[in-house]
C-alpha atoms as a PDB file:
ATOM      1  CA  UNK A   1     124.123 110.221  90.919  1.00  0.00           C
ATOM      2  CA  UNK A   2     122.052 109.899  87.752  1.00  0.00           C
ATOM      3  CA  UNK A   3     118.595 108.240  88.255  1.00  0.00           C
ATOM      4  CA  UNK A   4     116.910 106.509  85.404  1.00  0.00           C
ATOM      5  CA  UNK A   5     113.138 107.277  86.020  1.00  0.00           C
ATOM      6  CA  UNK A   6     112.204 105.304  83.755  1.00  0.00           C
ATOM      7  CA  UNK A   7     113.397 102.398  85.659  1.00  0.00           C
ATOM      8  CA  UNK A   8     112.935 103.020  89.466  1.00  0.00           C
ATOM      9  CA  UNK A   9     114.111  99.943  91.516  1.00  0.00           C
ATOM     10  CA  UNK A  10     114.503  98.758  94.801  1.00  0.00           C
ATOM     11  CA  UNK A  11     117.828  99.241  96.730  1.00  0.00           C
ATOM     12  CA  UNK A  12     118.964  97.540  99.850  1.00  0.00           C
ATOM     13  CA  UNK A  13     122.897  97.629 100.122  1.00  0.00           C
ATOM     14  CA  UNK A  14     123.840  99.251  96.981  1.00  0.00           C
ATOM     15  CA  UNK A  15     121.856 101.699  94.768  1.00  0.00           C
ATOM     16  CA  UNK A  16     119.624  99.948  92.253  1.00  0.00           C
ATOM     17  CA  UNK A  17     120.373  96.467  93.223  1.00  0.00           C
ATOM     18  CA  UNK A  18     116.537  95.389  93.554  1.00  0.00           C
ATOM     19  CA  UNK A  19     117.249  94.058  97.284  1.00  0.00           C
ATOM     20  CA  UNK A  20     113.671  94.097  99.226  1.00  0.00           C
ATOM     21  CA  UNK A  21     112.471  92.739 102.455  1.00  0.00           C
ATOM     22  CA  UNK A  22     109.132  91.058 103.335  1.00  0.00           C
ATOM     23  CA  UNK A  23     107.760  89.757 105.908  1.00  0.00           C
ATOM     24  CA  UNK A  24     104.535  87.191 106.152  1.00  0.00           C
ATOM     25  CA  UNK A  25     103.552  84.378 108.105  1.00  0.00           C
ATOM     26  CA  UNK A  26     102.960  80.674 107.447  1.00  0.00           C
ATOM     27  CA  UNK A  27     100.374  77.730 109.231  1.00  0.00           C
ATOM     28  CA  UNK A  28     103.726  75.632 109.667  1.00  0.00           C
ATOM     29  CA  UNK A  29     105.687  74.546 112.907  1.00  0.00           C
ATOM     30  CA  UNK A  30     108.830  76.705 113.063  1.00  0.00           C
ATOM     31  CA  UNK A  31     112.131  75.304 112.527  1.00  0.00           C
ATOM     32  CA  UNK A  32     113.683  74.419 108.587  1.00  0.00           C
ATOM     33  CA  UNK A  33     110.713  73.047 106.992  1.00  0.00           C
ATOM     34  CA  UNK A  34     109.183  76.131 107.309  1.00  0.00           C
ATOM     35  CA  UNK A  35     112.097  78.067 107.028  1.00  0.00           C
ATOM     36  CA  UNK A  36     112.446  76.266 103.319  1.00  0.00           C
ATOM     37  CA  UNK A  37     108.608  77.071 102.809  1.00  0.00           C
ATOM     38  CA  UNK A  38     109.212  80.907 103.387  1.00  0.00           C
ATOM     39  CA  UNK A  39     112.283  80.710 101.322  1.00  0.00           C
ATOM     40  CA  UNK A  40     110.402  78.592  98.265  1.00  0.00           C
ATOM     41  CA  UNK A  41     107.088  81.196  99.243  1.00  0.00           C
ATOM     42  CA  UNK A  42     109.643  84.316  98.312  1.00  0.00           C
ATOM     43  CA  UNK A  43     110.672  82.685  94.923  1.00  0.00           C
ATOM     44  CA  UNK A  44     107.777  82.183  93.578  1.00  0.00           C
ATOM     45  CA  UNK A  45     106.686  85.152  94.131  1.00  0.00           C
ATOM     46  CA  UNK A  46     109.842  86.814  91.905  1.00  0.00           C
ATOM     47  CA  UNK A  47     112.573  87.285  94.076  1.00  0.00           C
ATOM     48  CA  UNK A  48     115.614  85.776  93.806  1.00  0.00           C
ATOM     49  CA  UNK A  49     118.764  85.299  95.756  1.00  0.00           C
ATOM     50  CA  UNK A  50     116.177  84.633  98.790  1.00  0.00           C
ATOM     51  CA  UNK A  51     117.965  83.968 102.042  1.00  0.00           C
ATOM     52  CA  UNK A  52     115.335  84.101 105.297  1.00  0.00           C
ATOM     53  CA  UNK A  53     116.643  86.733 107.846  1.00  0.00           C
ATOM     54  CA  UNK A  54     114.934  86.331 110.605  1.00  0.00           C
ATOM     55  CA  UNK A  55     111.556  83.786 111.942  1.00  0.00           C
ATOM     56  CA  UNK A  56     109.901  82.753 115.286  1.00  0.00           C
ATOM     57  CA  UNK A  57     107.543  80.560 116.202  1.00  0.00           C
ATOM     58  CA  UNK A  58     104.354  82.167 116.472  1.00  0.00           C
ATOM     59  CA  UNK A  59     102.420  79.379 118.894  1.00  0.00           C
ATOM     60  CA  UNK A  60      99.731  76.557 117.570  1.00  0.00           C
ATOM     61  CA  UNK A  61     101.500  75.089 114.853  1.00  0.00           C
ATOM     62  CA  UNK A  62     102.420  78.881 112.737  1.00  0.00           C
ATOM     63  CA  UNK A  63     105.056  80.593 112.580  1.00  0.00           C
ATOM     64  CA  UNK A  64     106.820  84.260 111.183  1.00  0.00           C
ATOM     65  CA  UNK A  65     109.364  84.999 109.093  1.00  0.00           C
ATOM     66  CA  UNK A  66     111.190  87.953 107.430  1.00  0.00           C
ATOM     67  CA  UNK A  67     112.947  87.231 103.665  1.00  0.00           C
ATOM     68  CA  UNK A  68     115.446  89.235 102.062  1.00  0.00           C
ATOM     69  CA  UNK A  69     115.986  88.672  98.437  1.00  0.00           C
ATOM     70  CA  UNK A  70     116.436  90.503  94.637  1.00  0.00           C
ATOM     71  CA  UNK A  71     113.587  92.083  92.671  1.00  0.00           C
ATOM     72  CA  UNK A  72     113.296  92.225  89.410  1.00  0.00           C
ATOM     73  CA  UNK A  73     110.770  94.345  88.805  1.00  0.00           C
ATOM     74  CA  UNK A  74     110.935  98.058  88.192  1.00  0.00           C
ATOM     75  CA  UNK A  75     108.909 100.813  87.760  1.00  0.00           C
ATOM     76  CA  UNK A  76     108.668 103.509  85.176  1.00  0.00           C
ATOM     77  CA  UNK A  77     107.606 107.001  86.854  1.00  0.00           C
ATOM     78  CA  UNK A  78     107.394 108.649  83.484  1.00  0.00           C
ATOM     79  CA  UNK A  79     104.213 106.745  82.652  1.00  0.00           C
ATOM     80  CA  UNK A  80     103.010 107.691  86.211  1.00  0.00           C
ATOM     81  CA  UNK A  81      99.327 109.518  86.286  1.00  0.00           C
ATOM     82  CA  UNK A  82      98.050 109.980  89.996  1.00  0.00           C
ATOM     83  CA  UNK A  83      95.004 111.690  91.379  1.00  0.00           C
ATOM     84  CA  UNK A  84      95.443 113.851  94.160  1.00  0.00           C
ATOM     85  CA  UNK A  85      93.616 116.629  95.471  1.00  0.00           C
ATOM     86  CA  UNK A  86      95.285 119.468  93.882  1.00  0.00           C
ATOM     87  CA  UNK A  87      95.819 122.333  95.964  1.00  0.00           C
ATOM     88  CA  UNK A  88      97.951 124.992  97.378  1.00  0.00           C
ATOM     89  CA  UNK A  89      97.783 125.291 100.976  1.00  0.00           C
ATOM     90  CA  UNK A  90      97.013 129.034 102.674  1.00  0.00           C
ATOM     91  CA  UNK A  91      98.461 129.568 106.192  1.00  0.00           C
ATOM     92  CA  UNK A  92      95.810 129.668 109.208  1.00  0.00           C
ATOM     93  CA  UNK A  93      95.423 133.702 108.384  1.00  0.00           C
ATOM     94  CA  UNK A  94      95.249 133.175 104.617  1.00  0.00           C
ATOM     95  CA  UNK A  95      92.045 130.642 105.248  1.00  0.00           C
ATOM     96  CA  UNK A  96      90.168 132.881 107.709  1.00  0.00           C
ATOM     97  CA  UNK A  97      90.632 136.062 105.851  1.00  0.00           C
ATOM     98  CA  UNK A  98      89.494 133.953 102.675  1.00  0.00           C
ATOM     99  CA  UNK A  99      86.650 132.506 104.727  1.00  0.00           C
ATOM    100  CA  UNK A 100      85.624 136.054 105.590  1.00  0.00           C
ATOM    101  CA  UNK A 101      85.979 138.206 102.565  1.00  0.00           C
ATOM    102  CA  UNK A 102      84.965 135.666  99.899  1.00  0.00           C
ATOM    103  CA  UNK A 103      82.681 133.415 101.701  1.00  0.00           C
ATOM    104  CA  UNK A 104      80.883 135.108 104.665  1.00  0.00           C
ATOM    105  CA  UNK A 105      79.591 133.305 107.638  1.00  0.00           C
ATOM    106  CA  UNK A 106      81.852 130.620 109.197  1.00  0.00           C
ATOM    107  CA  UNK A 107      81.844 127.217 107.544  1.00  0.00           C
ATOM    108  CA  UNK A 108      80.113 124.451 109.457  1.00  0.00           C
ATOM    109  CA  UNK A 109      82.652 120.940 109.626  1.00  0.00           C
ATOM    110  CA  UNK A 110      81.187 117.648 110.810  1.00  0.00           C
ATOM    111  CA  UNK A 111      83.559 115.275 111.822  1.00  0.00           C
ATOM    112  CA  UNK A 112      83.907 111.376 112.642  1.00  0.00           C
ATOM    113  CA  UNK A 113      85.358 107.897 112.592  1.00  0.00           C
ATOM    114  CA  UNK A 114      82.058 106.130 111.918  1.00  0.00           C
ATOM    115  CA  UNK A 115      81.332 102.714 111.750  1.00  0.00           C
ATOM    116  CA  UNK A 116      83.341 100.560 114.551  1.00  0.00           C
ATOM    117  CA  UNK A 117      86.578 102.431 113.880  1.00  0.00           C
ATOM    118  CA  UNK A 118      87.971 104.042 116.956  1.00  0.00           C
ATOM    119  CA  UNK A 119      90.663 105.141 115.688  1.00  0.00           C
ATOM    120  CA  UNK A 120      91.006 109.043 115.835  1.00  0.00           C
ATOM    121  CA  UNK A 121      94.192 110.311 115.715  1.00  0.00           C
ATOM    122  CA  UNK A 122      94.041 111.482 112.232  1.00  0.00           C
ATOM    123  CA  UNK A 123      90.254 112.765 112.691  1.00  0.00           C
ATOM    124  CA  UNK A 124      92.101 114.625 116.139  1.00  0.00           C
ATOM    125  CA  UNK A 125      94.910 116.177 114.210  1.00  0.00           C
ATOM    126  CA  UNK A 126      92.882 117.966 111.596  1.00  0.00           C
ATOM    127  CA  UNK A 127      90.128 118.965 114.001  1.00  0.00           C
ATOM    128  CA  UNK A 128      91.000 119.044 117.187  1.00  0.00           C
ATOM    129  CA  UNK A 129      92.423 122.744 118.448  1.00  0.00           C
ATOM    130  CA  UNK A 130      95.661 121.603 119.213  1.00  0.00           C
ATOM    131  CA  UNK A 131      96.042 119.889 115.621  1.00  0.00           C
ATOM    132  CA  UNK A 132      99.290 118.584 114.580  1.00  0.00           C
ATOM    133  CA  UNK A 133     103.020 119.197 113.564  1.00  0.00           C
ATOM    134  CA  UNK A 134     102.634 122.481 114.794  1.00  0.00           C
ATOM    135  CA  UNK A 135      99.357 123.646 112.633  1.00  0.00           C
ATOM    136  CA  UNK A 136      96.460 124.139 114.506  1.00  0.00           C
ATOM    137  CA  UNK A 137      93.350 121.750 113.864  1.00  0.00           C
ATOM    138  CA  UNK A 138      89.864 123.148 112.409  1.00  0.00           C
ATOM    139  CA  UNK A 139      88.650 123.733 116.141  1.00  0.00           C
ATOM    140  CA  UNK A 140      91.255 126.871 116.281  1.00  0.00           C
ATOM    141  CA  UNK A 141      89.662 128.582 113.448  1.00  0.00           C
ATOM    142  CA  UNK A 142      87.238 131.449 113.519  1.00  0.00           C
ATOM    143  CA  UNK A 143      85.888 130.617 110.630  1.00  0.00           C
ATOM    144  CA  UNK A 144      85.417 126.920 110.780  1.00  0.00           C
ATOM    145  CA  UNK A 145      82.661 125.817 113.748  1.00  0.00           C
ATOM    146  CA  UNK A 146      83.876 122.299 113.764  1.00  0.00           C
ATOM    147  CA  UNK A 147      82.240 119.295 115.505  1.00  0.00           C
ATOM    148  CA  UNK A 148      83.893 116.373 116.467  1.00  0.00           C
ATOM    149  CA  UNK A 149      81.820 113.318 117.148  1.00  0.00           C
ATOM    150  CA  UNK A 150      84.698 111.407 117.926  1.00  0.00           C
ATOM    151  CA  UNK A 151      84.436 107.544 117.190  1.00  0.00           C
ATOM    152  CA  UNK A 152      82.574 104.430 116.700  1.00  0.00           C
ATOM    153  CA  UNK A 153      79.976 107.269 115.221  1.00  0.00           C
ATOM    154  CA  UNK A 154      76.451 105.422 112.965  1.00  0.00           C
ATOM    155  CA  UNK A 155      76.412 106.726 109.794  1.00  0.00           C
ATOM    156  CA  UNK A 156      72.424 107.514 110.385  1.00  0.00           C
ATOM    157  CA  UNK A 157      73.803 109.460 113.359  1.00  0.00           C
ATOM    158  CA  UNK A 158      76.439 111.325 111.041  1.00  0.00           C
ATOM    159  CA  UNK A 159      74.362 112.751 109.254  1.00  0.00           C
ATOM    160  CA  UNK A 160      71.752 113.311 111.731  1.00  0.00           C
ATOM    161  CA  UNK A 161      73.815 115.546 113.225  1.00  0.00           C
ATOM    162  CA  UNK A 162      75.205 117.224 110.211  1.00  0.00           C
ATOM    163  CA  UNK A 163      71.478 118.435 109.286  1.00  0.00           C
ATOM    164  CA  UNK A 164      70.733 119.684 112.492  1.00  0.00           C
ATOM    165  CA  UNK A 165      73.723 121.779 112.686  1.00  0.00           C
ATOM    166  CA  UNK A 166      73.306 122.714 109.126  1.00  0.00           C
ATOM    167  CA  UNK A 167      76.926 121.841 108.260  1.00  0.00           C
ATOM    168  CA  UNK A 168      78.800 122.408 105.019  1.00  0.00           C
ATOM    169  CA  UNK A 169      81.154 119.382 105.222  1.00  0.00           C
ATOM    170  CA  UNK A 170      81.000 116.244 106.763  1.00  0.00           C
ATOM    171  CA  UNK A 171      84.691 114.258 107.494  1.00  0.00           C
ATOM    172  CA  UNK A 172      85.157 110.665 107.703  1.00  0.00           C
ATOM    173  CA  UNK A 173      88.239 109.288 109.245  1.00  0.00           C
ATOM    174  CA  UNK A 174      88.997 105.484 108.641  1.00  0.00           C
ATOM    175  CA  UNK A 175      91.197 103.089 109.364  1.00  0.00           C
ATOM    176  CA  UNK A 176      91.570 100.442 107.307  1.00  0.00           C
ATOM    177  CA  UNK A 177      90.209  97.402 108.958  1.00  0.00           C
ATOM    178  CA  UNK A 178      89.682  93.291 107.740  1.00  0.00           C
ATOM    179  CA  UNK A 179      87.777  91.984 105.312  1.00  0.00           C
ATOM    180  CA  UNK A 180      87.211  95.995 103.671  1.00  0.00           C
ATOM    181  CA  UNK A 181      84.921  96.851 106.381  1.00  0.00           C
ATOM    182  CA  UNK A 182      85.680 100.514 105.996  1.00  0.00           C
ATOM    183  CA  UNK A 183      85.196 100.535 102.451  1.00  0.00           C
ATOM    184  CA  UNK A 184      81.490  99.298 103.038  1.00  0.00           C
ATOM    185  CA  UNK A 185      80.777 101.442 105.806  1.00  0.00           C
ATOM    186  CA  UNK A 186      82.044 104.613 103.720  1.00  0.00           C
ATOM    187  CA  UNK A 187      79.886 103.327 100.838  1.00  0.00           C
ATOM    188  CA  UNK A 188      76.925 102.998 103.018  1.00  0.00           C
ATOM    189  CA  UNK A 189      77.054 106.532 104.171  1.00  0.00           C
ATOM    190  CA  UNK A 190      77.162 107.863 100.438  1.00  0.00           C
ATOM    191  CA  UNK A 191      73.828 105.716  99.674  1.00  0.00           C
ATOM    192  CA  UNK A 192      71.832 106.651 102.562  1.00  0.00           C
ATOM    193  CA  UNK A 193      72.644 110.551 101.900  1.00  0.00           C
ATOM    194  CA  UNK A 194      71.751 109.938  98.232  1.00  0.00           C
ATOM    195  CA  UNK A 195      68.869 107.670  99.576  1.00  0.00           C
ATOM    196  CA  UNK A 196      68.079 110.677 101.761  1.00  0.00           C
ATOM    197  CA  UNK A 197      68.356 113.661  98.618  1.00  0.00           C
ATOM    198  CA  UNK A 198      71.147 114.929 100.919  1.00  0.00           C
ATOM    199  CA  UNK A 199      74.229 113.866  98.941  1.00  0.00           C
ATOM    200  CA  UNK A 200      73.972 117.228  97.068  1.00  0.00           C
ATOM    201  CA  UNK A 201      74.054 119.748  99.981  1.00  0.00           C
ATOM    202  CA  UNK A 202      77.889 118.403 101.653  1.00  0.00           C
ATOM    203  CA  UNK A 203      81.153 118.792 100.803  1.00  0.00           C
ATOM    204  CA  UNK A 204      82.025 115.206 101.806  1.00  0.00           C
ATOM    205  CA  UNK A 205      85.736 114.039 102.497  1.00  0.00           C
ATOM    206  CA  UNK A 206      86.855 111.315 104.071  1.00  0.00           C
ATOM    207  CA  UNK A 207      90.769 110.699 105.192  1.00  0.00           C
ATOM    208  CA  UNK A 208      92.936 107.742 106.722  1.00  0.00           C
ATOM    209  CA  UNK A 209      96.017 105.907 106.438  1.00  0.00           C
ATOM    210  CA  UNK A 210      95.607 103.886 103.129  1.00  0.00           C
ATOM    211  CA  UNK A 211      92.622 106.414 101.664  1.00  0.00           C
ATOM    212  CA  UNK A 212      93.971 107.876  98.187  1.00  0.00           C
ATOM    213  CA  UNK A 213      91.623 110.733  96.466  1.00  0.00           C
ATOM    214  CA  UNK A 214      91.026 108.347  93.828  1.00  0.00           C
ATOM    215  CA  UNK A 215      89.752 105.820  96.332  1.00  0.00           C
ATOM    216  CA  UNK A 216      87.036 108.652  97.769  1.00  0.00           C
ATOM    217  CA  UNK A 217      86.451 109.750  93.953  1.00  0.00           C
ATOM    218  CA  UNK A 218      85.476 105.950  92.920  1.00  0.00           C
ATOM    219  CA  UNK A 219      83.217 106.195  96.749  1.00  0.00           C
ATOM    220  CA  UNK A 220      81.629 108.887  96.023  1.00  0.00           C
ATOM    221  CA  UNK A 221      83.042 111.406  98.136  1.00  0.00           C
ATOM    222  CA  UNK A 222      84.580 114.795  96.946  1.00  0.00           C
ATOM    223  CA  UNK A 223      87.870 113.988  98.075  1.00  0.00           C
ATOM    224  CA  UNK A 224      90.452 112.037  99.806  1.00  0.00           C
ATOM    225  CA  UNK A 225      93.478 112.668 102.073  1.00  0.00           C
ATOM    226  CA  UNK A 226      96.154 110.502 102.784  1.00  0.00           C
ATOM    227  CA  UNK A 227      98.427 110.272 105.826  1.00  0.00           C
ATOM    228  CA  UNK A 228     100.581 113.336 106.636  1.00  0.00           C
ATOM    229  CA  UNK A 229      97.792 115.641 105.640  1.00  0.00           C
ATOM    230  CA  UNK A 230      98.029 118.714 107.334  1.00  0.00           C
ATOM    231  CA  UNK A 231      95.011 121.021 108.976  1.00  0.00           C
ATOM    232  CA  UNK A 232      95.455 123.405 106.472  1.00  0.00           C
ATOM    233  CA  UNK A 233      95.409 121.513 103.274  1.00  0.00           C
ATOM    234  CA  UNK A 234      92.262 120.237 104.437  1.00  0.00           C
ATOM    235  CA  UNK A 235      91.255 123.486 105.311  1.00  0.00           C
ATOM    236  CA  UNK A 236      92.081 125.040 102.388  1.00  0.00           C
ATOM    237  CA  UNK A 237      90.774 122.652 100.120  1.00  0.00           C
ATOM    238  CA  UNK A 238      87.089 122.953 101.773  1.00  0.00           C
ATOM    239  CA  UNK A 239      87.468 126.926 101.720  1.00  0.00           C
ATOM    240  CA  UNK A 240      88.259 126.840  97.974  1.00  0.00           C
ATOM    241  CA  UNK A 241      85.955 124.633  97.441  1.00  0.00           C
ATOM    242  CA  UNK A 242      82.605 126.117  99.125  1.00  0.00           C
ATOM    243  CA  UNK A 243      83.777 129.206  97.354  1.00  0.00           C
ATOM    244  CA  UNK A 244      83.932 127.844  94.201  1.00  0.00           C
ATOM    245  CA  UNK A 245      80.820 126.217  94.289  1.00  0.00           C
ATOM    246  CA  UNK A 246      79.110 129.488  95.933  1.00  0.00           C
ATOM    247  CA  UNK A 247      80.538 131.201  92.185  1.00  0.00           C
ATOM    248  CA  UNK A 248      78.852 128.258  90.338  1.00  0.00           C
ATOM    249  CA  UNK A 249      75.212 128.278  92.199  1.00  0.00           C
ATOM    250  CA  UNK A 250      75.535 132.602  91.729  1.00  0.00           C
ATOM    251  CA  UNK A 251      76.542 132.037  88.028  1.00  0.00           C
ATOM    252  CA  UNK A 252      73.602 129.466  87.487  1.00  0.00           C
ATOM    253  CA  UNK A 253      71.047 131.338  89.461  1.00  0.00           C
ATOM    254  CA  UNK A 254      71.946 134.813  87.093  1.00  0.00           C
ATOM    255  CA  UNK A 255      71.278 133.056  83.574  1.00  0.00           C
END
């Protein structure tokens, strides 16, 4: 099958035919009125050939409903530019030997889900020993002394913590929430570390469902991980990293 990148559509039932489904709901009693509302909703918003699959009544005069219908619309991947932390992960041996022979002492990791997010699955699988999909979490490593706060952790206390343990990163897990809350509460821990002169001495990433590194770039953070990240992409990101910056600071500090 030849694919056209520079026209990348939708396909339901046959390849490229632009069939997509969504699914909202509506402050109208179920039945056909709102049925026609959902269908009218979907056109107007580009689709064509709507039919509504599926809707319920969702209680106190709203209702839900699922709409199947044509797209348009296509996408060009050629003119696709996306930032992503670039990196080629090292197995758990490859990071601790780096650790060791490049850096020196074991790296200091201070994680959390801060704010009111108590969510911490993802946090879990990159720190937590038993990690995920089979690749241990930072916890596992000799050369990573990780501590995980765990959830619903103050920003103040964050960092708080990170000083007194003299860390070398400090991770942020969040979960997108209403109204952007975790976008404020992520740019309220970049202001009070600058507020504090302390912005400078972490490696700060944060990581979550709907986080892009271009998201954590525009934050202020020094990157950004997406779901599926595995332990050792992190972990080899934040090894390359120190070292890297350990080269600079030596470089600087011999001119």
């Amino acid at each position: 099958m030849q694919i056209d990148e520079k026209r990348i559509r939708a396909y339901g039932d046959t390849f490229n035919d632009g069939m997509i489904q969504v699914s909202f709901s509506l402050p109208v009693e179920h039945g056909p009125k709102g049925d026609e509302a959902a269908r009218i909703l979907a056109g107007k918003m580009g689709l064509e050939e709507v039919e509504v699959a599926f809707s319920r009544d969702l209680g106190q005069g709203f209702s839900y409903y699922i709409v199947y219908g044509r797209c348009p619309a296509y996408v060009d991947l050629t003119q696709l530019q996306i930032s992503q932390v670039e990196v080629e992960a090292m197995d758990y041996y490859e990071i601790n030997r780096f650790i060791e022979e490049r850096i020196g002492p074991p790296l200091v990791v201070v994680g959390a889900c801060t704010g009111t997010d108590a969510h911490t699955v993802g946090l879990d699988a990159i720190m937590n020993m038993k990690g995920y999909a089979g690749e241990y979490g930072l916890e596992r490593y000799p050369q990573f002394h990780a501590h995980n706060l765990g959830s619903q952790v103050p920003n103040v206390d964050l960092i708080s913590h990170a000083v007194e343990v003299e860390a070398d990163v400090i991770l942020v897990s969040q979960v997108v929430t209403q109204k952007n809350v975790h976008l404020e509460n992520l740019t309220n821990l970049v202001e009070l570390l600058e507020a504090e002169g302390l912005r400078e001495r972490f490696l700060l990433i944060v990581g979550g469902p709907r986080i892009s590194h271009e998201m954590a770039l525009e934050l202020g953070f020094d990157a950004g991980f997406g779901p599926g990240t595995l332990p050792p992409e992190v972990a080899t990101y934040i090894a390359q990293e120190i070292y890297r910056r350990k080269r600079s600071d030596s470089g600087k500090s011999g001119e």
